[in-house]
Structure formats: structure tokens, C-alpha cells
C-alpha atoms as a PDB file:
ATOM      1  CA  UNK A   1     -10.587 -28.387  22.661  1.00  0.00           C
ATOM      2  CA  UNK A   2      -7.503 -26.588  23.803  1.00  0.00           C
ATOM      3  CA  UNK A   3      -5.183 -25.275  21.036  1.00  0.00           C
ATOM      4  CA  UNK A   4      -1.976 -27.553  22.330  1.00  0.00           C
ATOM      5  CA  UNK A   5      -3.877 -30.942  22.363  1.00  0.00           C
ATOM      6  CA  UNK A   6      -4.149 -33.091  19.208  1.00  0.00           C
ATOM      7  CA  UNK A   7      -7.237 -34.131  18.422  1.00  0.00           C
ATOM      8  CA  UNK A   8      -8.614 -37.445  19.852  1.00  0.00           C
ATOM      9  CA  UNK A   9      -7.833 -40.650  17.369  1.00  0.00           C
ATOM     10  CA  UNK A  10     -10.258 -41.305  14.537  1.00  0.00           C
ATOM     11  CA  UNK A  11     -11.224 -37.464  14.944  1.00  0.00           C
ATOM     12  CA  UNK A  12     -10.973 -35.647  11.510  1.00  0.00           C
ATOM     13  CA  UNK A  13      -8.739 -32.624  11.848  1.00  0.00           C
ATOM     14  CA  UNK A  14     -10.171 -29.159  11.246  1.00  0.00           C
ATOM     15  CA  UNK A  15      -8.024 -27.420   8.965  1.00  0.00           C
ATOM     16  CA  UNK A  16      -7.927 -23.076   9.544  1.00  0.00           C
ATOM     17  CA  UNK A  17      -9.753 -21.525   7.631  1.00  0.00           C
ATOM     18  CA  UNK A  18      -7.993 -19.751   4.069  1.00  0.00           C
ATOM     19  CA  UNK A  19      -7.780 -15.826   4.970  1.00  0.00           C
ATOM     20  CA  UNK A  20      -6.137 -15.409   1.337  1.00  0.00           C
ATOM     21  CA  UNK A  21      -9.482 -14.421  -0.280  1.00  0.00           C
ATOM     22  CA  UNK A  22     -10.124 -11.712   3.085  1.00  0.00           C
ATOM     23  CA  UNK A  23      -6.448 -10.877   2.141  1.00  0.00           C
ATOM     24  CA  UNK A  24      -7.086 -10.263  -1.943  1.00  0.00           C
ATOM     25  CA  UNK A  25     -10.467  -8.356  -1.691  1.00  0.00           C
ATOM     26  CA  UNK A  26      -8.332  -5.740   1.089  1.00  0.00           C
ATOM     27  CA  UNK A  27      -5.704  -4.999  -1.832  1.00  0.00           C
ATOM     28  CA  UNK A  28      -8.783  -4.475  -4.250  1.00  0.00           C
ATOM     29  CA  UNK A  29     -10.183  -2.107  -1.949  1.00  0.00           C
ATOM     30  CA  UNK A  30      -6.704  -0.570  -1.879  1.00  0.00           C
ATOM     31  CA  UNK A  31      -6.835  -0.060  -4.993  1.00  0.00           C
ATOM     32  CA  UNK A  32     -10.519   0.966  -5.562  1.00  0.00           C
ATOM     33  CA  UNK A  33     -10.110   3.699  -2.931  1.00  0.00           C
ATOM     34  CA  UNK A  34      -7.365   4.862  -4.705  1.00  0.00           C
ATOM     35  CA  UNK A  35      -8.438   4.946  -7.972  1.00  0.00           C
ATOM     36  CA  UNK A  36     -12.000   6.445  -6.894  1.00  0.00           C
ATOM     37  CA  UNK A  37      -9.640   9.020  -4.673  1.00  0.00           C
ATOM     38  CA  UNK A  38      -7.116  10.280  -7.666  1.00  0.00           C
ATOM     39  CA  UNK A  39     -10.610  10.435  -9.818  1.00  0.00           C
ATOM     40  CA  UNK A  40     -12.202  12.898  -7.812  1.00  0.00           C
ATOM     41  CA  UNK A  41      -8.601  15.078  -7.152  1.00  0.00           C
ATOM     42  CA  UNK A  42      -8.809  15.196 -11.069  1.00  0.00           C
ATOM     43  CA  UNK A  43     -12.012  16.048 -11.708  1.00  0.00           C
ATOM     44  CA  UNK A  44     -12.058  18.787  -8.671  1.00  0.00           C
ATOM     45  CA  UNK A  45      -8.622  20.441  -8.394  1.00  0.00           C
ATOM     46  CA  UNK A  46      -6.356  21.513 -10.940  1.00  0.00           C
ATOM     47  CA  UNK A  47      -2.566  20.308 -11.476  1.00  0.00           C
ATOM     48  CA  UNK A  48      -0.879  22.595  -9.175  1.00  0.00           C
ATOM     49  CA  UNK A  49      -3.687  24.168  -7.011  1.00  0.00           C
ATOM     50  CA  UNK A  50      -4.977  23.158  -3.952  1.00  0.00           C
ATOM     51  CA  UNK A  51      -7.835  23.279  -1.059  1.00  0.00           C
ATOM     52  CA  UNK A  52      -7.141  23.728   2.023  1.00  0.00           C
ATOM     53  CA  UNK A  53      -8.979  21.316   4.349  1.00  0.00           C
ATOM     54  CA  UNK A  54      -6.927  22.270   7.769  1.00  0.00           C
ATOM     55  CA  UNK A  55      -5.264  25.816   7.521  1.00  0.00           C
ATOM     56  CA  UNK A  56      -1.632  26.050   8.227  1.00  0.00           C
ATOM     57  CA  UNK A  57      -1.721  22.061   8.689  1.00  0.00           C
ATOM     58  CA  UNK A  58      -3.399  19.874   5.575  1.00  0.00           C
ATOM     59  CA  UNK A  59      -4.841  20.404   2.256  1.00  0.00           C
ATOM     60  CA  UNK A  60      -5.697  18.817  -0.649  1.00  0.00           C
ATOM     61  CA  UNK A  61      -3.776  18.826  -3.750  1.00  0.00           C
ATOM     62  CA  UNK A  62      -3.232  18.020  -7.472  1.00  0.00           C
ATOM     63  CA  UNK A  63       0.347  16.937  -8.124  1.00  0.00           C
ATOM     64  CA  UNK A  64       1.221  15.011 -11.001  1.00  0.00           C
ATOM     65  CA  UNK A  65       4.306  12.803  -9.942  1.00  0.00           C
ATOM     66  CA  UNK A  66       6.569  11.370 -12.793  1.00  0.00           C
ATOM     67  CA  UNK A  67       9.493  10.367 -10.008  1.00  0.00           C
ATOM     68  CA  UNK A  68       9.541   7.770  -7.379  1.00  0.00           C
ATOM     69  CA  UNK A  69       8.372   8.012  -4.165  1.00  0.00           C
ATOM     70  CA  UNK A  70       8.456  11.463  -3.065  1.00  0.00           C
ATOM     71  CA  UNK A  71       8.774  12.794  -6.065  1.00  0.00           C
ATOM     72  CA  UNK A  72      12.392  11.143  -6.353  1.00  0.00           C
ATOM     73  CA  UNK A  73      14.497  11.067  -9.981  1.00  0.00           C
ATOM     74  CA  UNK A  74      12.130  13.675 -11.287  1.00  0.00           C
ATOM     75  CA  UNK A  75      14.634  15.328 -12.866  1.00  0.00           C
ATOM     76  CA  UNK A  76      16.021  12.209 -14.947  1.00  0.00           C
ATOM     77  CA  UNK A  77      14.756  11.485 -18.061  1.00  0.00           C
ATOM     78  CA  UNK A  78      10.936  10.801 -17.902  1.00  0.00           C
ATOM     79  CA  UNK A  79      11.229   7.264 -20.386  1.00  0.00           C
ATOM     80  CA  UNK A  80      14.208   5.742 -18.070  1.00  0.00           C
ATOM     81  CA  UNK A  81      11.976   6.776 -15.236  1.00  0.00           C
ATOM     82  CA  UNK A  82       8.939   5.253 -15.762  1.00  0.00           C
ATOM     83  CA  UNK A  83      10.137   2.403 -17.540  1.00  0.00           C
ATOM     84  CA  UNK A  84      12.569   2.159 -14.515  1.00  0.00           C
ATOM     85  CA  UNK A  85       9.894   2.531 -12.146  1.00  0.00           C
ATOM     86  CA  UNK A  86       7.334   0.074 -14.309  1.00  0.00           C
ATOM     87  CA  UNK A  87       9.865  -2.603 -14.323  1.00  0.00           C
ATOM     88  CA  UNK A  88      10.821  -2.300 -10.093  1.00  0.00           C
ATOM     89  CA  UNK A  89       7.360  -2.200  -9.663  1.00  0.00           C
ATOM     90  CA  UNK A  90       6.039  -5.262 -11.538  1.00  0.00           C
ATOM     91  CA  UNK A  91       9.109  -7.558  -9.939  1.00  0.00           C
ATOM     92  CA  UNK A  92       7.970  -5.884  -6.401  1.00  0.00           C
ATOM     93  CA  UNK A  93       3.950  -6.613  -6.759  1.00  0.00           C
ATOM     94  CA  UNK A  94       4.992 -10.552  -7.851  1.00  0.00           C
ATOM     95  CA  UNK A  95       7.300 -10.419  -5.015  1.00  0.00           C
ATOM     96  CA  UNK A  96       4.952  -9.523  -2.693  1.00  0.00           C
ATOM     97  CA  UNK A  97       1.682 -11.403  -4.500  1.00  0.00           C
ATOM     98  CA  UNK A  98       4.437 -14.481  -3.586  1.00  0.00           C
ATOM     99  CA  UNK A  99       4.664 -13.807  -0.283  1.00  0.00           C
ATOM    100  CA  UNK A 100       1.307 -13.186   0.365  1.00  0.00           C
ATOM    101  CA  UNK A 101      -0.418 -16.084  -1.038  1.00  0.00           C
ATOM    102  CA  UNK A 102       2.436 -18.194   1.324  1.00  0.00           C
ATOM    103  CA  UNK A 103       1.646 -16.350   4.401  1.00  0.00           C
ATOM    104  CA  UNK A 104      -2.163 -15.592   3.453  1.00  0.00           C
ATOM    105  CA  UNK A 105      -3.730 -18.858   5.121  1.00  0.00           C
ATOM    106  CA  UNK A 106      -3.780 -16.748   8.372  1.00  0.00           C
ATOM    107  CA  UNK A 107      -4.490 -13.582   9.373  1.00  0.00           C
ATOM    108  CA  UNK A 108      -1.325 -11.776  11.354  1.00  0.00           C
ATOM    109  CA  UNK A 109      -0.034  -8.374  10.803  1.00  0.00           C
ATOM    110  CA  UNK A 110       2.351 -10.120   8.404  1.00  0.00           C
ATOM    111  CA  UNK A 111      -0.230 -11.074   6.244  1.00  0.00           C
ATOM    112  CA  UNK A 112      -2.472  -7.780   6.460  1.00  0.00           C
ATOM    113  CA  UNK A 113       0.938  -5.350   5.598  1.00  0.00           C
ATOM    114  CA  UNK A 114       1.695  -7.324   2.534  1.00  0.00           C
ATOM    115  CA  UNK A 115      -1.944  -7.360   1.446  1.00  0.00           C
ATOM    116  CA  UNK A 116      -1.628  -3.500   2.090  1.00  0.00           C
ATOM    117  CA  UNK A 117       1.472  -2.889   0.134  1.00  0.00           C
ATOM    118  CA  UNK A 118       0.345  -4.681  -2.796  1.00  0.00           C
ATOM    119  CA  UNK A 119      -2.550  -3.129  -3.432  1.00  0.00           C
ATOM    120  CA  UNK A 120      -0.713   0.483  -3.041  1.00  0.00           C
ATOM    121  CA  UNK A 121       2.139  -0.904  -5.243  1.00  0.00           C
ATOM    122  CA  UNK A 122      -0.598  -2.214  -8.021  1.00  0.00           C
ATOM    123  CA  UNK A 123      -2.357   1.328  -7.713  1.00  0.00           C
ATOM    124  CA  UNK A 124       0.850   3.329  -8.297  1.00  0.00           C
ATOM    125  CA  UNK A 125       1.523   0.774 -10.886  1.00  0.00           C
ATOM    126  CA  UNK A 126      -1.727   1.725 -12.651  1.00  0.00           C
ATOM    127  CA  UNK A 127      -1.146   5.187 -12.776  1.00  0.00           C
ATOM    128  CA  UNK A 128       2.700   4.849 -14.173  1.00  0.00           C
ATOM    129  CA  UNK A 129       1.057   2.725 -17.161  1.00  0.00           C
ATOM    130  CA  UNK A 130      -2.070   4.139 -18.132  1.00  0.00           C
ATOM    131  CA  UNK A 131      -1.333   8.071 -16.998  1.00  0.00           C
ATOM    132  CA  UNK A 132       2.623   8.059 -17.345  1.00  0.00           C
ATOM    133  CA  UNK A 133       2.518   9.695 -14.009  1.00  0.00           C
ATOM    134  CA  UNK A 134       0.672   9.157 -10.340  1.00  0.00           C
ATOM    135  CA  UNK A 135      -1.586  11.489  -9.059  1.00  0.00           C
ATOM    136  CA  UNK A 136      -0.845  12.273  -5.712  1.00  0.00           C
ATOM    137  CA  UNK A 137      -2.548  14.918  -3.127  1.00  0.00           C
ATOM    138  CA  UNK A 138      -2.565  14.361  -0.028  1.00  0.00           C
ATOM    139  CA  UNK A 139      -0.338  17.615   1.571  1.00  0.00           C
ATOM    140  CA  UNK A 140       1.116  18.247   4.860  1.00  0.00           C
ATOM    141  CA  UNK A 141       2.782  20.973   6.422  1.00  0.00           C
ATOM    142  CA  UNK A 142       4.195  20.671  10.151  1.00  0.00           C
ATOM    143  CA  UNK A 143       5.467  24.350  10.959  1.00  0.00           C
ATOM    144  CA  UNK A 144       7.484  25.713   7.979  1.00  0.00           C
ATOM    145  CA  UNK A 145       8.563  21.863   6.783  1.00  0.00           C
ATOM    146  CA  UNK A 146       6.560  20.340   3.559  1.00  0.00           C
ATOM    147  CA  UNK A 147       5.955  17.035   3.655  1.00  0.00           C
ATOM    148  CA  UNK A 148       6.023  15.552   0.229  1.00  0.00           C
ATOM    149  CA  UNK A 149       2.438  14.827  -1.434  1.00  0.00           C
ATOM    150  CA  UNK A 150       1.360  11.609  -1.275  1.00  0.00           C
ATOM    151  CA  UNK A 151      -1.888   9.441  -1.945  1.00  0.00           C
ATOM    152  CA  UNK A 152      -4.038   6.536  -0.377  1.00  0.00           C
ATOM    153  CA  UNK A 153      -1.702   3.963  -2.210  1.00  0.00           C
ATOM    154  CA  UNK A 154       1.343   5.250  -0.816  1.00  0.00           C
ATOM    155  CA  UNK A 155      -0.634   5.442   2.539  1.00  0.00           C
ATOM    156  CA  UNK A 156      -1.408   1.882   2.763  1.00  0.00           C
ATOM    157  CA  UNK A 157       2.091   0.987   1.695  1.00  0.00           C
ATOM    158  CA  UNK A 158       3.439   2.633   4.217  1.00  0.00           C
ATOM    159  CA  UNK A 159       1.036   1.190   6.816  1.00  0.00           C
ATOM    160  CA  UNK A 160       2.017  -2.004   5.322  1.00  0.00           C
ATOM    161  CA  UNK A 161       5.299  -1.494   5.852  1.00  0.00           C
ATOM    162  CA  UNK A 162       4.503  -0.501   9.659  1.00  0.00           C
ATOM    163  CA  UNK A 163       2.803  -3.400  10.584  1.00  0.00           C
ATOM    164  CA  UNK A 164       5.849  -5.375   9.224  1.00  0.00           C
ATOM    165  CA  UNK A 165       8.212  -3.220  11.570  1.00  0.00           C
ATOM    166  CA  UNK A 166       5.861  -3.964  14.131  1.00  0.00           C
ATOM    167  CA  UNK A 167       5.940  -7.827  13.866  1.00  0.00           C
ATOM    168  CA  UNK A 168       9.329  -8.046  13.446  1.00  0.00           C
ATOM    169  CA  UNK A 169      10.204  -6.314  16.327  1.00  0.00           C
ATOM    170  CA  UNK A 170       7.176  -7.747  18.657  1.00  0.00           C
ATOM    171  CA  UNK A 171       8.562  -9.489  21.565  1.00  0.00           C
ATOM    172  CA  UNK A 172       8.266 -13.441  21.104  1.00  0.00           C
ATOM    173  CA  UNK A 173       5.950 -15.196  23.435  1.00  0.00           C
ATOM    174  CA  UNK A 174       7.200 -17.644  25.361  1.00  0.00           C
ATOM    175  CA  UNK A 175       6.291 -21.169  24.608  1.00  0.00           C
ATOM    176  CA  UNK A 176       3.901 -23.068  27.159  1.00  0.00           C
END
């Protein structure tokens, strides 16, 4: 049956299918590979060394972040910081935990990004709580600039918050 017709009288309608499990077990996996990630970084590299992987280009590091996102407010007090940090966090992940368990019935770029970002922001979260700190080490240089280290949950939240750029700003389809 085409999607624009209604279905014939008597006919039971078939409701779409829930994608909010799909969308759940993607922000686990968020947060598994970046748990299993920061693991390994800990139990291979040293706080402030690094391997390179691509000379000149991309390495692997061992930075232990106490500030936001890029190493942002490192130089306040650690407590205000992380308990700064903790609280932003937690208001953020129910934020988008709200959003996503609206939007979740379907799948749309919408509902992947926010599965995305909040399994990076319950990663991060982790780390701030249990470590005081998140591990990050993922390192890029383009010519002589640094990019700040990063990890897989800051990846996926920024991915995340890419695919929400790119629905916003996706041309609307005309109606039929």
C-alpha cells in the first residue's frame, strides 16, 4: 500500500516499528567503545607520552583532562570544575535521554545524533565521577597547529552534533 493512502476500513493499522531500543544499545556501544578505548590508552601509554601512529599528522596520547571540552577552565579550581562540569553534564544527558526517547520511535538523523551525544556525554560523565578527570588521546596536528586531544566520546558527540546541523539545515521536501 502506498505511504499517502489510509488503510482500507475494518483494516487494522500497522503501527512503525519502536527504533528506541536500536537507539539505546548505539549509546551503550558509545560508551563501551569508549570505556574499552581510555582502558587500553591507560594501560599502554603513560600520562604525557605518546605513539605516533601517522608521523607529522596523528598519534596517540595519554592526557588526563580535568577542564571542559578542550581542556577548557583547567586552570580554575579542580572541585568547582568538576562539580561544575558533573552538574551541566547530568542536566544535559536527561535533556537529551528526553529528547531521545520522544523522537526515538523513528530512525532520522535526529534521532541517531542524540543517541550519539548521549552516550559520549554519559562516557565523559563516567570518567568526571569515578576518575575526577577524562582520559582523552586522540592527537592531531595539521602543519604547525595542535588540535586539542580528544576521545571516542567526544567523537561521537561531535558527530552527533553534525548530523543535527545537517537536518536542520536539509532542504524540506516538498509535499505531494
Amino acid at each position: 500500500m502506498p505511504e499517502n493512502e489510509a488503510p482500507a476500513p475494518g483494516t487494522p493499522a500497522i503501527a512503525p516499528r519502536d527504533r528506541r531500543p536500536l537507539l539505546f544499545l548505539i549509546s551503550a556501544l558509545v560508551i563501551v567503545a569508549d570505556r574499552l578505548s581510555k582502558v587500553w590508552i591507560v594501560a599502554h601509554i603513560r600520562p604525557g607520552y605518546s605513539i605516533p601512529v601517522i608521523p607529522g599528522f596523528f598519534r596517540l596520547s595519554h592526557v588526563l583532562n580535568t577542564g571542559a571540552a578542550f581542556s577548557m577552565m583547567e586552570n580554575w579550581r579542580p572541585d568547582y570544575v568538576r562539580i561544575g562540569l558533573i552538574s551541566f553534564s547530568l542536566i544535559a544527558a536527561v535533556l537529551v535521554f528526553v529528547l531521545l526517547w520522544n523522537v526515538g520511535r523513528g530512525f532520522s538523523f535526529t534521532s541517531v545524533a542524540l543517541a550519539l551525544i548521549l552516550g559520549g556525554a554519559l562516557a565523559n560523565l563516567y570518567d568526571r565521577i569515578v576518575l575526577h578527570h577524562v582520559v582523552d588521546f586522540l592527537a592531531v596536528n595539521l602543519y604547525h597547529y595542535h588540535w586539542p586531544d580528544f576521545n571516542v566520546a567526544d567523537s561521537c558527540i561531535v558527530i552527533g552534533a553534525c548530523l543535527l546541523l545537517v537536518e536542520i539545515f536539509q532542504p524540506e521536501k516538498p509535499e505531494a
